[in-house]
Protein backbone atom coordinates (compact mmCIF):
# COMPACT_ATOMS: atom_id res chain seq x y z
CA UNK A 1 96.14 118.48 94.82
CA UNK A 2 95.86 114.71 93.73
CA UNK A 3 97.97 113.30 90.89
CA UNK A 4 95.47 112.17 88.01
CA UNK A 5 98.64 110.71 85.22
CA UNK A 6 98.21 107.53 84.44
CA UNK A 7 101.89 106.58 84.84
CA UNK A 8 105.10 107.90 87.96
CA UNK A 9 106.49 108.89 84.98
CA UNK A 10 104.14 111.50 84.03
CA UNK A 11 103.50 112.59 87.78
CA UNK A 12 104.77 115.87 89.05
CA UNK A 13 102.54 116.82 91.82
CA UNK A 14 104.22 117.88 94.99
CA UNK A 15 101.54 115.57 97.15
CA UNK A 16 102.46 112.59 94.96
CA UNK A 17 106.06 113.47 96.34
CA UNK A 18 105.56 113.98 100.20
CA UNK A 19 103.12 110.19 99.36
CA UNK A 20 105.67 108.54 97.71
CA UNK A 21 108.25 109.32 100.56
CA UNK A 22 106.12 108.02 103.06
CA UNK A 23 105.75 104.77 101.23
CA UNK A 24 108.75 102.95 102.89
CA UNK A 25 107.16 103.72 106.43
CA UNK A 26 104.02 102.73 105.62
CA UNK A 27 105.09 99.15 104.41
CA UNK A 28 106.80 99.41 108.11
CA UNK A 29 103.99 100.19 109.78
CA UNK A 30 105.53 102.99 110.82
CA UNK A 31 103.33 105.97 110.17
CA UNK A 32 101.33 108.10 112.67
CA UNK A 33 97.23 107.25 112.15
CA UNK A 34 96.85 110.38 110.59
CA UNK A 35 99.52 110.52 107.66
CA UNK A 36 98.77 106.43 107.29
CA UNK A 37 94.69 107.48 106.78
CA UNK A 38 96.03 110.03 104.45
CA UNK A 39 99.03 107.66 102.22
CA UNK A 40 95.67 105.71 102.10
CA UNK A 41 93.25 107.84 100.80
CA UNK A 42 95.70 109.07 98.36
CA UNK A 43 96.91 105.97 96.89
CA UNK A 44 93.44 105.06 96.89
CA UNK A 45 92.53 108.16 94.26
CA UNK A 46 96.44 108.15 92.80
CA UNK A 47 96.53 105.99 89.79
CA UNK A 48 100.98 106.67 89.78
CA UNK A 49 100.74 106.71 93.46
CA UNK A 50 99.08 103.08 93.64
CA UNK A 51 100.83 101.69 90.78
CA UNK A 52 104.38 102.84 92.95
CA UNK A 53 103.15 101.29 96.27
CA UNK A 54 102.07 98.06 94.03
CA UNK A 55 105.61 97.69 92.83
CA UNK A 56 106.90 98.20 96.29
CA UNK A 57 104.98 95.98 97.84
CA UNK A 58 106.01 93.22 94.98
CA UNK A 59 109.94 93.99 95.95
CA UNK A 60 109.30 93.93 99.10
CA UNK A 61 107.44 90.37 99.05
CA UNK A 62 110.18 89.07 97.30
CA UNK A 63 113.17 90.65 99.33
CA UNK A 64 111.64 88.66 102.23
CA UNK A 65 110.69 85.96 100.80
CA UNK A 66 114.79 85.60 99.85
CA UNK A 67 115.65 86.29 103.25
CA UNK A 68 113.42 83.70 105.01
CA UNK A 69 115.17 81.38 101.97
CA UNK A 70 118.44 82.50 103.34
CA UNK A 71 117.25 81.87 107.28
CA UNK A 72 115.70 78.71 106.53
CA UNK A 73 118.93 77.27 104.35
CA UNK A 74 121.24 78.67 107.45
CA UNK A 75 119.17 76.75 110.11
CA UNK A 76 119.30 73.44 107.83
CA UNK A 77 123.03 74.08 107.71
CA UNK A 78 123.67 74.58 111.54
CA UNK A 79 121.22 71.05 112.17
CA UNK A 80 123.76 69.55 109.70
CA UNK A 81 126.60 70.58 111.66
């Protein structure tokens, strides 16, 4: 059963659940090749599924990109010192 809403919001589809669990893994590269084919293939057909990995990815991008901030302030510190 694939979630058609257009919005998470509106999504109450038990696959869209067991997906949307699996999304932190699957930024981590930490899925099995079968349930990453099939995260995949649903966010793929998912409109809320795709527009949750989206946002995600966008918090994700910008959690690291604050942390290699952070690593790359600490290693001009420690050359000062």
């Amino acid at each position: 059963m694939e979630c058609t809403k257009s919005s998470a919001a509106d999504c109450d589809s038990s696959k869209c659940a067991v997906i949307k669990g699996y999304l932190s893994a699957y930024c981590a590269n930490e899925l099995d090749p079968a349930t990453k084919k099939e995260v995949e293939e649903h966010i793929a057909s998912c409109k809320s599924c795709r527009a949750d990995f989206t946002e995600y990815m966008r918090v994700l991008e910008v959690l690291l990109s604050n942390a290699t901030n952070e690593i790359d302030n600490t290693v001009s510190l420690l050359k000062i010192i």
